[in-house]
N, C-alpha and C. Protein backbone atom coordinates (compact mmCIF):
# COMPACT_ATOMS: atom_id res chain seq x y z
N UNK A 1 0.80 -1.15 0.00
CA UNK A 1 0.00 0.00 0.00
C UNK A 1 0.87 1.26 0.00
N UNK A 2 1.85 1.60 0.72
CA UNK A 2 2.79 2.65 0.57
C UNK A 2 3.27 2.22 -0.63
N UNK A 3 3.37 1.60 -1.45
CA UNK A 3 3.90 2.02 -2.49
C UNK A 3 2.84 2.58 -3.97
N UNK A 4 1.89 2.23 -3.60
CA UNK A 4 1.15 2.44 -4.35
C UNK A 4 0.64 4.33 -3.93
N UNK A 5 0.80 4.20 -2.34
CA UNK A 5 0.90 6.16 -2.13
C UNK A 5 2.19 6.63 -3.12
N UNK A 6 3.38 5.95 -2.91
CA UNK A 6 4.94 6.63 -3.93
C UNK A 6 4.11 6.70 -5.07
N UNK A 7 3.55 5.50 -6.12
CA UNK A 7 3.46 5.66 -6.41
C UNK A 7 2.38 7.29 -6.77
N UNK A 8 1.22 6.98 -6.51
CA UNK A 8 0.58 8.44 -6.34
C UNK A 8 0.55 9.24 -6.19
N UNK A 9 1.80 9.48 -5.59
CA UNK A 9 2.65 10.43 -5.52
C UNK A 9 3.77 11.08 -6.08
N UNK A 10 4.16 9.92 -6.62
CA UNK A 10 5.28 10.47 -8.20
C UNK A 10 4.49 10.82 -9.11
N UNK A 11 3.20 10.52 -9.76
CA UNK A 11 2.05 10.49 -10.78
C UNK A 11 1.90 11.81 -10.65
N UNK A 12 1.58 12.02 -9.47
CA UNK A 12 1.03 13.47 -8.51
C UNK A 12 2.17 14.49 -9.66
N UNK A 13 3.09 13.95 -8.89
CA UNK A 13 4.29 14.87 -9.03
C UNK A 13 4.52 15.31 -10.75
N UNK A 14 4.69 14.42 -11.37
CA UNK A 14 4.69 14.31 -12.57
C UNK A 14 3.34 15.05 -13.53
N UNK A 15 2.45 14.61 -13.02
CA UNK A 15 1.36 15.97 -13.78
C UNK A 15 1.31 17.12 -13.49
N UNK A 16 2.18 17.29 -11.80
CA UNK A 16 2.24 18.68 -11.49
C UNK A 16 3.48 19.14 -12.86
N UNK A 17 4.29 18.00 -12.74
CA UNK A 17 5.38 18.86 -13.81
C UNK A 17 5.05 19.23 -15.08
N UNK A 18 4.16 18.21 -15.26
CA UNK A 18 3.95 18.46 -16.91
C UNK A 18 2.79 20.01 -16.81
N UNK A 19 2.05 19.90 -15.40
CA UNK A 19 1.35 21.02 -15.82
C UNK A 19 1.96 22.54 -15.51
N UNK A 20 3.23 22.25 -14.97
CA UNK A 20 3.89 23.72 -14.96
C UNK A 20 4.46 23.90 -16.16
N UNK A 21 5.28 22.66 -16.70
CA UNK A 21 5.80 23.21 -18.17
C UNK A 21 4.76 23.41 -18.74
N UNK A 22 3.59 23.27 -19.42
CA UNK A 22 2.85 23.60 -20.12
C UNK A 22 1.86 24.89 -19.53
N UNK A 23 1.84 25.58 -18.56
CA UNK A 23 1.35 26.81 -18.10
C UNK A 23 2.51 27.33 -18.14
N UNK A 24 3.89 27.30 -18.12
CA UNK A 24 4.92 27.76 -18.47
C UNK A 24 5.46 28.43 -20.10
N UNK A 25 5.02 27.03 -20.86
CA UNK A 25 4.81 27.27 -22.57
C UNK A 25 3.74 28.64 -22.55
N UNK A 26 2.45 28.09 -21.93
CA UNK A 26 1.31 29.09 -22.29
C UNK A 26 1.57 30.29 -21.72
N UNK A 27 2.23 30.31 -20.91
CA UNK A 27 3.02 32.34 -20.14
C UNK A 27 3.37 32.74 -21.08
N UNK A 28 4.51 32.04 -21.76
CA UNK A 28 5.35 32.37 -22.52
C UNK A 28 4.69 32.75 -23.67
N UNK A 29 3.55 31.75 -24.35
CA UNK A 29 3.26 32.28 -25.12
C UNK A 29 2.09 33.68 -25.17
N UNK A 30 1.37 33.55 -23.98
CA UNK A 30 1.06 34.75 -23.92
C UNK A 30 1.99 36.01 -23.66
N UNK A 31 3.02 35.68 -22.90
CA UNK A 31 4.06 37.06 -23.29
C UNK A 31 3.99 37.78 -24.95
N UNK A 32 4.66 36.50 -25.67
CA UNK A 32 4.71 37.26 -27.13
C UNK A 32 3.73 38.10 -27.43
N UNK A 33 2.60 37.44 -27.11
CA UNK A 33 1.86 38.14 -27.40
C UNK A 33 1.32 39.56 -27.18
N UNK A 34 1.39 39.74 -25.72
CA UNK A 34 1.23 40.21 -25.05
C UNK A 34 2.71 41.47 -25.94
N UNK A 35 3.96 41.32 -25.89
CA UNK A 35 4.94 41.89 -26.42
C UNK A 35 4.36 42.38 -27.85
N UNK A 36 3.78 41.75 -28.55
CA UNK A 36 3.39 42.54 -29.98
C UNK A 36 2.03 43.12 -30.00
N UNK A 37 1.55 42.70 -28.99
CA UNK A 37 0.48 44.15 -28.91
C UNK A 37 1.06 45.36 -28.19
N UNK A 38 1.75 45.25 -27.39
CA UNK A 38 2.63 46.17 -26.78
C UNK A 38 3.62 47.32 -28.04
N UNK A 39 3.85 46.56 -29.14
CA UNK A 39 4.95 47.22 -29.98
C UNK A 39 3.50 47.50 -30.94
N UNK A 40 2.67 46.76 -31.43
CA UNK A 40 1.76 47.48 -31.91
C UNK A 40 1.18 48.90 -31.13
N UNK A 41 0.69 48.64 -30.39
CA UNK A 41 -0.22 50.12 -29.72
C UNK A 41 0.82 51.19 -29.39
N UNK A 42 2.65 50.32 -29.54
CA UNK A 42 3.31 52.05 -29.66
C UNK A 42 3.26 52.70 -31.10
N UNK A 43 3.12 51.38 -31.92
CA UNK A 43 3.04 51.99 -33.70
C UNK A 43 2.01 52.88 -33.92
N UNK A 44 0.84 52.47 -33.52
CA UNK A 44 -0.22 53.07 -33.48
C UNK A 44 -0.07 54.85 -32.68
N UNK A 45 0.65 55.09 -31.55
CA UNK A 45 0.48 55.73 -31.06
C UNK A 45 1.10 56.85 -31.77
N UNK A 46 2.20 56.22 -32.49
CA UNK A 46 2.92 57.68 -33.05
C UNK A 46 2.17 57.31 -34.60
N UNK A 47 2.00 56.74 -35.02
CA UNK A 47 0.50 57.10 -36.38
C UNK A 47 -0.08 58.14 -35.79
N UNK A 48 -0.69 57.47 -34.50
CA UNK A 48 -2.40 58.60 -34.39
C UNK A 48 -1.66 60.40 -34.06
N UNK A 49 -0.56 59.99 -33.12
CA UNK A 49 0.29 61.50 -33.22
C UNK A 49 0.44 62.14 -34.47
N UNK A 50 0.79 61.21 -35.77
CA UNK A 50 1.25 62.03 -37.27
C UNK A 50 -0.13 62.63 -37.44
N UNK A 51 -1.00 61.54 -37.05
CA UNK A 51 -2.67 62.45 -38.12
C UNK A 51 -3.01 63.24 -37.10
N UNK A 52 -2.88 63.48 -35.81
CA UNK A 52 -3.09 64.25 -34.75
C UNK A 52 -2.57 65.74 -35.31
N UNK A 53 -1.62 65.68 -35.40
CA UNK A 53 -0.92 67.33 -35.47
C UNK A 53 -1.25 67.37 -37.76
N UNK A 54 -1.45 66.39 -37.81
CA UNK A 54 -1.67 66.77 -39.56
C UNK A 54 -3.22 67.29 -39.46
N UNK A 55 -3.85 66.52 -38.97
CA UNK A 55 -5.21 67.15 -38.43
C UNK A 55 -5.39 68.95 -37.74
N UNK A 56 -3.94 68.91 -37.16
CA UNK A 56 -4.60 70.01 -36.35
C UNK A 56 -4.19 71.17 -37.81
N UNK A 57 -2.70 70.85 -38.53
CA UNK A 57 -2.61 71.79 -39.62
C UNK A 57 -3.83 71.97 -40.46
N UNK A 58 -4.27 70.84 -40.96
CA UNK A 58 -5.94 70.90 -42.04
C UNK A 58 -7.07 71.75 -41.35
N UNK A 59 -7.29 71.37 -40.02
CA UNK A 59 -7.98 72.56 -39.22
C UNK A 59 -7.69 74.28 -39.32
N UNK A 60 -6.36 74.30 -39.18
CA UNK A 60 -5.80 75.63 -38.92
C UNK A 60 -6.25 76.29 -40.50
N UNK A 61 -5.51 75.56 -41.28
CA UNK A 61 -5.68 75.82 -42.74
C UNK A 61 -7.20 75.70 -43.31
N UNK A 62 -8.18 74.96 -43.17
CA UNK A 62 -9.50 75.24 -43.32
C UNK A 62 -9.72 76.35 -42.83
N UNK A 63 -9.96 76.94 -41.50
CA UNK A 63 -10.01 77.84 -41.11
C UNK A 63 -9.87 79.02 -41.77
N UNK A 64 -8.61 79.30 -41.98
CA UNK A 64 -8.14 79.76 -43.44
C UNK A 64 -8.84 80.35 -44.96
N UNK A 65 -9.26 78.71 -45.08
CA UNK A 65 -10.20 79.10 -46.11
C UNK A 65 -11.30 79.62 -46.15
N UNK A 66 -11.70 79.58 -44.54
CA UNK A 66 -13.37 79.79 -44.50
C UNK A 66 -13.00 81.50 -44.48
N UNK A 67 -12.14 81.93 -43.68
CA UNK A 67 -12.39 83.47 -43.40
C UNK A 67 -11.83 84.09 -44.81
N UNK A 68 -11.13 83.18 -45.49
CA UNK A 68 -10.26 83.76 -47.49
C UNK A 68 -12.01 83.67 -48.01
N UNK A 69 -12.77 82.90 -47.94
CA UNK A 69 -14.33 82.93 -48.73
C UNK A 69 -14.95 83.41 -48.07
N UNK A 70 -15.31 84.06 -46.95
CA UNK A 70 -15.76 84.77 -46.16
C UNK A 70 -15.74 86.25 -46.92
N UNK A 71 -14.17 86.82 -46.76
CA UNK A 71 -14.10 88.34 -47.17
C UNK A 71 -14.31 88.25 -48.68
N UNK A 72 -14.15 86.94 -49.51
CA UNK A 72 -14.79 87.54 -50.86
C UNK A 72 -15.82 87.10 -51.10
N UNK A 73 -16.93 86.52 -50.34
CA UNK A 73 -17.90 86.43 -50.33
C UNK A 73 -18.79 87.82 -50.08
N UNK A 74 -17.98 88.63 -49.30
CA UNK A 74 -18.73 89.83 -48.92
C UNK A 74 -18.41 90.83 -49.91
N UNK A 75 -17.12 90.60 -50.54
CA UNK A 75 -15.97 91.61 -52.05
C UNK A 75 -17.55 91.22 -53.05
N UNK A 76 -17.92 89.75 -53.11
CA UNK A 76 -18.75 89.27 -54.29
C UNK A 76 -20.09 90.04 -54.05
N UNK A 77 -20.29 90.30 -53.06
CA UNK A 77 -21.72 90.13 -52.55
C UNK A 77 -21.56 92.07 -52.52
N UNK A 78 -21.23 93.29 -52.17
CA UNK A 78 -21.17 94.20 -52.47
C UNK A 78 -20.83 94.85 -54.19
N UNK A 79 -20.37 94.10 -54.50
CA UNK A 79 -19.91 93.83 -56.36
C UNK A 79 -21.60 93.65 -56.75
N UNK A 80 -22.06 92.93 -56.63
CA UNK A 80 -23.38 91.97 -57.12
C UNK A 80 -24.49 93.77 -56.42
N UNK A 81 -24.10 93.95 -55.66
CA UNK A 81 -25.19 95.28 -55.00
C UNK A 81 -24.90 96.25 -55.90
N UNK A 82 -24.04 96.71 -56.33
CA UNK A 82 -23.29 97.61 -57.11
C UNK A 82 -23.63 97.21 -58.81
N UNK A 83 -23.47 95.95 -58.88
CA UNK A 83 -23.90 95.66 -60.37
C UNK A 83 -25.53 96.01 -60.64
N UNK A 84 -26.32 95.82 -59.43
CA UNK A 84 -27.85 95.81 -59.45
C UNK A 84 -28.16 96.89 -59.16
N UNK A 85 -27.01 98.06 -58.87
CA UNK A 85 -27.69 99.40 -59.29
C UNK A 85 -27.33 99.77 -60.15
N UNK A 86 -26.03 99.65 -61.12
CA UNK A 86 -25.76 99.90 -62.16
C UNK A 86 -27.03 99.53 -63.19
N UNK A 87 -27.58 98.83 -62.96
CA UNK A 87 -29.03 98.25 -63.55
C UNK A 87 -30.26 98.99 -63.60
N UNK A 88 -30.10 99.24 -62.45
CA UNK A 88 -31.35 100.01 -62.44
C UNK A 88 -31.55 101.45 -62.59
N UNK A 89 -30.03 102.18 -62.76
CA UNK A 89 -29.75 103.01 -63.42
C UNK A 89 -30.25 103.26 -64.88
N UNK A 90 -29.62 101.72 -65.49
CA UNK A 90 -29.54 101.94 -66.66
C UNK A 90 -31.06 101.61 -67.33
N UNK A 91 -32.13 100.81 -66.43
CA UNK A 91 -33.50 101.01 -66.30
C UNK A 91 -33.94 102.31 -66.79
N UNK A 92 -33.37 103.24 -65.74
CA UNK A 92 -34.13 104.90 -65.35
C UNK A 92 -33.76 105.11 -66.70
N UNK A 93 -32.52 105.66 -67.48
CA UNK A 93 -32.14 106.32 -68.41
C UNK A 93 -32.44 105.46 -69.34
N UNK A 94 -32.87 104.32 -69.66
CA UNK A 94 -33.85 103.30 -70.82
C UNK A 94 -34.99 104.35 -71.00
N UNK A 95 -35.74 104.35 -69.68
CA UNK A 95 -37.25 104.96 -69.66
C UNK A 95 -37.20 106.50 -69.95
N UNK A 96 -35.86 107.35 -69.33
CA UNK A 96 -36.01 108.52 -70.03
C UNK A 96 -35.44 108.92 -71.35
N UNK A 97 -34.78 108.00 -71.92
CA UNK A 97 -34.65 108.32 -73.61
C UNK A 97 -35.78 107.76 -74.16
N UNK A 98 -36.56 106.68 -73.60
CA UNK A 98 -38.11 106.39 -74.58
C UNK A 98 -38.97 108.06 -74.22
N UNK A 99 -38.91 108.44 -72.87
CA UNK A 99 -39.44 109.57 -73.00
C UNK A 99 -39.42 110.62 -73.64
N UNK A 100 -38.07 110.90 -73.69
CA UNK A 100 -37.61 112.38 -74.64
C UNK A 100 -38.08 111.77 -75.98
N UNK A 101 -37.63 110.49 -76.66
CA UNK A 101 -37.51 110.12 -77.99
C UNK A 101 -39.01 110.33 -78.53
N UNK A 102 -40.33 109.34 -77.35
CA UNK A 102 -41.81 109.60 -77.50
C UNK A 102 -42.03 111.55 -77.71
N UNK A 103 -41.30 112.33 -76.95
CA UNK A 103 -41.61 113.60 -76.66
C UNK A 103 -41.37 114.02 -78.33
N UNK A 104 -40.39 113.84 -78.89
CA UNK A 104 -39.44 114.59 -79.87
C UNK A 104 -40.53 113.60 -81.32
N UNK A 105 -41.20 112.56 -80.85
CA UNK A 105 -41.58 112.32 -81.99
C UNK A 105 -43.06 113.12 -81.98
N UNK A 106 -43.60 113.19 -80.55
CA UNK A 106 -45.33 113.84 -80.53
C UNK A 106 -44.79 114.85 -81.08
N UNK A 107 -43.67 115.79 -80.66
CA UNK A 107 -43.20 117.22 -81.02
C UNK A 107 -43.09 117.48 -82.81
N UNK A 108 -42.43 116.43 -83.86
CA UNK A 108 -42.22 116.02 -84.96
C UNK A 108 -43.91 116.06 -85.39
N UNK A 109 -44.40 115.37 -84.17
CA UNK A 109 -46.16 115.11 -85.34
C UNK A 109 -46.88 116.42 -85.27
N UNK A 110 -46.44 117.15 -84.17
CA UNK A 110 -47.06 118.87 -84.21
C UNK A 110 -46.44 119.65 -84.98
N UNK A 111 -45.93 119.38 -84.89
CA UNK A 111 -44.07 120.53 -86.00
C UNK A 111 -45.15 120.49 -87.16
N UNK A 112 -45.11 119.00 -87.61
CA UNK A 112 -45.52 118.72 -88.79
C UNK A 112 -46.47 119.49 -89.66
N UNK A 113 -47.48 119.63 -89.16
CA UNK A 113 -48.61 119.98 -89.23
C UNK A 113 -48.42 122.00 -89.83
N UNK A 114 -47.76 121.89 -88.60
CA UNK A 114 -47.02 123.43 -88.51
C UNK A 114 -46.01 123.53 -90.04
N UNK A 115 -45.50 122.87 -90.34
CA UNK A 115 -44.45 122.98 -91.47
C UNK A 115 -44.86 122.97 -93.01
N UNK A 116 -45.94 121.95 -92.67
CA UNK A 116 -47.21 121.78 -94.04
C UNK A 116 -47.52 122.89 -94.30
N UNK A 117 -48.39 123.73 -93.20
CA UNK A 117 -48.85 124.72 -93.88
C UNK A 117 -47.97 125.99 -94.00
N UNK A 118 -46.24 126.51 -93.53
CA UNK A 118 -45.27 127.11 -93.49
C UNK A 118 -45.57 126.75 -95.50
N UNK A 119 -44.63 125.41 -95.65
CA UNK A 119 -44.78 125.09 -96.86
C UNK A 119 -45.69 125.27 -98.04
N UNK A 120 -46.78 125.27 -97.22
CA UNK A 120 -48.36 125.83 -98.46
C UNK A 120 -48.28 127.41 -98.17
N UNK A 121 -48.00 127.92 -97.06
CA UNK A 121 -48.20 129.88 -97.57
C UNK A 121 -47.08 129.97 -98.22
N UNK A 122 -45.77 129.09 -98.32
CA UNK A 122 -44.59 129.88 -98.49
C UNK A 122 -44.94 129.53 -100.29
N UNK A 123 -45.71 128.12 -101.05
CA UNK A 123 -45.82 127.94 -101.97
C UNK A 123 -46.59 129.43 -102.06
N UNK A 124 -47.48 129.72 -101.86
CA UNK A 124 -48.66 130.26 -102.59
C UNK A 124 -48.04 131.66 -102.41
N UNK A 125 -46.69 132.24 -101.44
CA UNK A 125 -46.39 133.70 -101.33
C UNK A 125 -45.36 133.63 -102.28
N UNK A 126 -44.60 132.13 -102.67
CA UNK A 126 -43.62 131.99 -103.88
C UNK A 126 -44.67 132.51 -105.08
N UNK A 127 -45.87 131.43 -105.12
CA UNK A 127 -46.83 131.41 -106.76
C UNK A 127 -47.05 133.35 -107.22
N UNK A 128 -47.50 133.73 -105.84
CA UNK A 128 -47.81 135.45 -105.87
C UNK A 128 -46.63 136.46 -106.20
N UNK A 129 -45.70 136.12 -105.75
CA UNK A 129 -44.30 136.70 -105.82
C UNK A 129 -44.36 136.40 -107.68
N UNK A 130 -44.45 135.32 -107.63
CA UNK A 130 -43.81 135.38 -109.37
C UNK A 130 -45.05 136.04 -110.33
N UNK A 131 -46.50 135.98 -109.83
CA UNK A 131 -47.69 136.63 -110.56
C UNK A 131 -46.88 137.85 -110.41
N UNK A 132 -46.66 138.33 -109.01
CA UNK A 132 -46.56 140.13 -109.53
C UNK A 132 -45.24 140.42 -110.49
N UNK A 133 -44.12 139.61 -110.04
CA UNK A 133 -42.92 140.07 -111.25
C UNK A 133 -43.54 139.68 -112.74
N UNK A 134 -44.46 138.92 -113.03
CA UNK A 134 -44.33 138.78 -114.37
C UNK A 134 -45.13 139.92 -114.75
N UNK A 135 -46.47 140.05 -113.40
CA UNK A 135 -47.08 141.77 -113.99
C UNK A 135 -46.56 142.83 -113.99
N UNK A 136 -45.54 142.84 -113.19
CA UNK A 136 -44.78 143.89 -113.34
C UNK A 136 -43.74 144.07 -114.47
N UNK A 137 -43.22 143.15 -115.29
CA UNK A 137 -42.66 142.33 -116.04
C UNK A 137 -43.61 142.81 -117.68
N UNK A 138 -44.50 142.47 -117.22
CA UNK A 138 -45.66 143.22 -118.44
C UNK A 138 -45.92 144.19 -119.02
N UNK A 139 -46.04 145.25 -117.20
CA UNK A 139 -46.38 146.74 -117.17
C UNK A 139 -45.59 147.46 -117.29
N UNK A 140 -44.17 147.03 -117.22
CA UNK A 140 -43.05 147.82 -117.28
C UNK A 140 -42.49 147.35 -118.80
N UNK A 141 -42.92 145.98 -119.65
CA UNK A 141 -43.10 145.87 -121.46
C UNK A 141 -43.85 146.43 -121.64
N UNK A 142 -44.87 146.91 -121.40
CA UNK A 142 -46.41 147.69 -121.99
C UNK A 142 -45.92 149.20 -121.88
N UNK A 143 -45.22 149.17 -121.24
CA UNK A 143 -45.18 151.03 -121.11
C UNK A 143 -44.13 151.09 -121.87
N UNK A 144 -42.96 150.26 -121.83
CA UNK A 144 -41.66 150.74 -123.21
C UNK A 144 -42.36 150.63 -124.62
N UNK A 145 -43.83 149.79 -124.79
CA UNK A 145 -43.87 149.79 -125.97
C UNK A 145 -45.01 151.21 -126.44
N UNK A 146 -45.24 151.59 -125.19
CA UNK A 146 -46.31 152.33 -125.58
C UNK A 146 -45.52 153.33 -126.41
């Protein structure tokens, strides 16, 4: 019977050994592991540092852009106010050359009227003008021949 305790006791002993080397293997191999996540999450750390401060330049520099489209948004946008009165300028002085032009033509259709008959007394004080020179023209042949 004591030997069958040795024995049970070397058995003992012996799975204790085998189970330290093999929780020994498995330390170990969780070390590695444990070691390359370790060298990973420092890789990572100086990555996330590069896009960290590249990030903060794209920020700074957006920024940038917003207040560069900002002031010519307002350059565009006073331009555009300025163009739309230039417009409506050129509206007003549209409507007052149709005015004068309407004025100068009603004025043309009164003239007219006025010029017709300038033209008919000036015919008929021309037609009279030449009746009296030719009577006179006559009276002054009639008397040399008398």
């Amino acid at each position: 019977m004591v030997e069958i305790l040795y024995f049970s006791v070397a058995l003992i002993a012996v799975a204790f050994t085998i189970l330290v080397i093999y929780l020994n293997k498995m330390l170990n191999s969780v070390k590695q592991t444990m070691d390359s996540v370790a060298h990973t999450l420092e890789g990572l750390e100086k990555q996330l540092q590069g896009v960290t401060s590249e990030t903060a330049t794209l920020l700074h520099k957006t920024n940038e852009l917003m207040e560069d489209i900002q002031n010519k948004s307002e350059k565009v946008n006073s331009l555009v106010t300025s163009i739309s009165e230039v417009g409506e300028t050129v509206q007003r002085l549209n409507t007052s050359f149709r005015k004068v032009a309407n004025q100068v033509s009603y004025g043309a259709e009164q003239k007219h009227e006025s010029v017709s008959q300038v033209v008919s007394w000036s015919s008929a004080a021309i037609d009279i003008w030449k009746r009296l020179k030719e009577a006179k023209r006559q009276k002054i042949g009639g008397d040399a021949n008398e």
